[in-house]
Protein backbone atom coordinates (compact mmCIF):
# COMPACT_ATOMS: atom_id res chain seq x y z
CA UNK A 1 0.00 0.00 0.00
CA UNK A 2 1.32 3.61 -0.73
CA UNK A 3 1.47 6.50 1.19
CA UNK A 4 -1.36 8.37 -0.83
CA UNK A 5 -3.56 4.95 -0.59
CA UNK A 6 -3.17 4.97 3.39
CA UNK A 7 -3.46 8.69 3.94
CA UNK A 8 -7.07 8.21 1.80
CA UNK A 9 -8.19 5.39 3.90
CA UNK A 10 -7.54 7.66 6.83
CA UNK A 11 -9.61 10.44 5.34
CA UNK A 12 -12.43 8.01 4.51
CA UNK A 13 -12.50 6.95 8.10
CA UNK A 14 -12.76 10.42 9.32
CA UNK A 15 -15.19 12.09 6.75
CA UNK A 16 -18.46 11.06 8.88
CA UNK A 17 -16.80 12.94 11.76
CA UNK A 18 -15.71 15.72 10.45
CA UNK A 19 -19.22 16.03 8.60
CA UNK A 20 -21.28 16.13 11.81
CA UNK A 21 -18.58 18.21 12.78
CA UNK A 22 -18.91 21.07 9.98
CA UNK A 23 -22.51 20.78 10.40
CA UNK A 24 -22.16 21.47 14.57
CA UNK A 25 -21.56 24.73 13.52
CA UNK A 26 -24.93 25.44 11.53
CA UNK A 27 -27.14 24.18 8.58
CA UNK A 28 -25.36 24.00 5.31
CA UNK A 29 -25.74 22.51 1.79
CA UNK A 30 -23.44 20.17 0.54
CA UNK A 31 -21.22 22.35 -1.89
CA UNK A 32 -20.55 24.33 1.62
CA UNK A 33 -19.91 21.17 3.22
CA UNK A 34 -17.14 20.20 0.79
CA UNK A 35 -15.76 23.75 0.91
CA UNK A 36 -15.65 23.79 4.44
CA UNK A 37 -13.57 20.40 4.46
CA UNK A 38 -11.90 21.23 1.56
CA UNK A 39 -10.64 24.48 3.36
CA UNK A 40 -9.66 22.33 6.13
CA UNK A 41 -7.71 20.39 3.79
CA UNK A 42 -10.13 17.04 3.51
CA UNK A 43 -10.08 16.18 0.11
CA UNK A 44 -13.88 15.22 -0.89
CA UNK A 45 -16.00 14.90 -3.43
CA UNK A 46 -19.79 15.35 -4.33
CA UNK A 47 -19.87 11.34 -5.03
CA UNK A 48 -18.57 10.43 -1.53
CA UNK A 49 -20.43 13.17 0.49
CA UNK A 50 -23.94 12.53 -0.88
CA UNK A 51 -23.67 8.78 -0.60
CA UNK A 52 -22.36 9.81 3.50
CA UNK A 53 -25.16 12.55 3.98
CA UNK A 54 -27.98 9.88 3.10
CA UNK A 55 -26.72 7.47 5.34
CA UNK A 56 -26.24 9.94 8.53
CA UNK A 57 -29.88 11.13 6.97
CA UNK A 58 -31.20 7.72 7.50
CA UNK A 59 -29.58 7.06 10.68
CA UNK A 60 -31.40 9.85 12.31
CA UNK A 61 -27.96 12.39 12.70
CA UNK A 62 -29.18 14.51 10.21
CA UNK A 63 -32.30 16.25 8.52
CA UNK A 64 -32.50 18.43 5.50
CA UNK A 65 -35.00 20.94 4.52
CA UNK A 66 -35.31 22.59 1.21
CA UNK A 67 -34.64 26.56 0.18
CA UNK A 68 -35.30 28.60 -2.87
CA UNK A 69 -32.13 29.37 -4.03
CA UNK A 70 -31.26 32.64 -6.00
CA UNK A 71 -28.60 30.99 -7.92
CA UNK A 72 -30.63 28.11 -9.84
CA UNK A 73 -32.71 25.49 -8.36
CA UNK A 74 -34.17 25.15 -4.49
CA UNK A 75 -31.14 23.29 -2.69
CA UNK A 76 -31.19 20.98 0.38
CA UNK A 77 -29.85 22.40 3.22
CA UNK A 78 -28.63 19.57 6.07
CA UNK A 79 -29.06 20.00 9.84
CA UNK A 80 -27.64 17.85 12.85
CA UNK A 81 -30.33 16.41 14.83
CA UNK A 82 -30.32 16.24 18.84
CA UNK A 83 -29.30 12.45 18.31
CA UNK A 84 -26.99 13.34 15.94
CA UNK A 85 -25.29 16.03 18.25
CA UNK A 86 -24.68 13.47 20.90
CA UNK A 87 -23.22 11.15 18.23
CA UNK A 88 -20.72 13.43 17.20
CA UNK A 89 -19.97 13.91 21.02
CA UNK A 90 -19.69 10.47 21.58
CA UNK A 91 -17.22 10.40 18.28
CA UNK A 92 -15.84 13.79 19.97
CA UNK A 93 -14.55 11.24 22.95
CA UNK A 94 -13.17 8.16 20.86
CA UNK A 95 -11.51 10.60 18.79
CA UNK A 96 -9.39 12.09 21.79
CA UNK A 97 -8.62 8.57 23.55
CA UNK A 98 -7.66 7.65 19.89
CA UNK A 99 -5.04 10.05 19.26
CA UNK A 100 -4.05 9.87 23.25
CA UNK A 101 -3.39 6.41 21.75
CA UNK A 102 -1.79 6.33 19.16
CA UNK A 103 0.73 9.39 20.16
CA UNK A 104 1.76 7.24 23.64
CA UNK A 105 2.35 3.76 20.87
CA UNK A 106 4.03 6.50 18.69
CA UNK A 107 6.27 7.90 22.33
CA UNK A 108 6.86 3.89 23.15
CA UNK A 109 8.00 2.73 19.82
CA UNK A 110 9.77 5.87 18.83
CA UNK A 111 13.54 5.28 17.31
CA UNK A 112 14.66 7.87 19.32
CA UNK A 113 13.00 6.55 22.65
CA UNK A 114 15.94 5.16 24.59
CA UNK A 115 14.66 2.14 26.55
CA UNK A 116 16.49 1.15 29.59
């Protein structure tokens, strides 16, 4: 596996976090979504988002409405539900005792760790 192929599977893992996440912060549409996580340097695109957003949809972690838009057709604008707020706080707390873990294996198995 390369480098590129291992840093995408990482991205892939984190998308549905860092979804809810972007969407913590108020209702957006999904071209906002993937600006907001392409600004944060999350590489996505409109095929792996909407597939994502109708699964959180259908889990119950999200809701959608739809807006007249100025700009062309009405779009769908996506909302975090209560359930879907406590999700991403659950995720919130794996997330933290996953990097607390992975940074002490990283400390541990370091080259320049001396052992004694």
């Amino acid at each position: 596996m390369s480098v590129d192929n291992a840093k995408a599977q990482m991205r892939k893992g984190v998308l549905e976090y860092c979804t809810l996440s972007v969407l913590s912060g108020g209702d957006a549409y999904a071209s906002d979504i993937i600006s907001h996580l392409r600004g944060a340097r999350m590489i996505v695109v409109e095929g792996t988002l909407y597939p994502l957003l109708t699964r959180q949809k259908n889990a119950g972690w999200l809701d959608y409405r739809w807006e007249e838009s100025q700009q062309g057709p009405p779009r769908k604008y996506y909302s975090i539900t209560d359930r879907g707020r406590q999700f991403l706080a659950d995720l919130d707390a794996s997330w933290q005792e996953l990097v607390e873990t992975v940074n002490e294996i990283r400390q541990i198995h370091s080259p320049n760790t001396e052992t004694t």
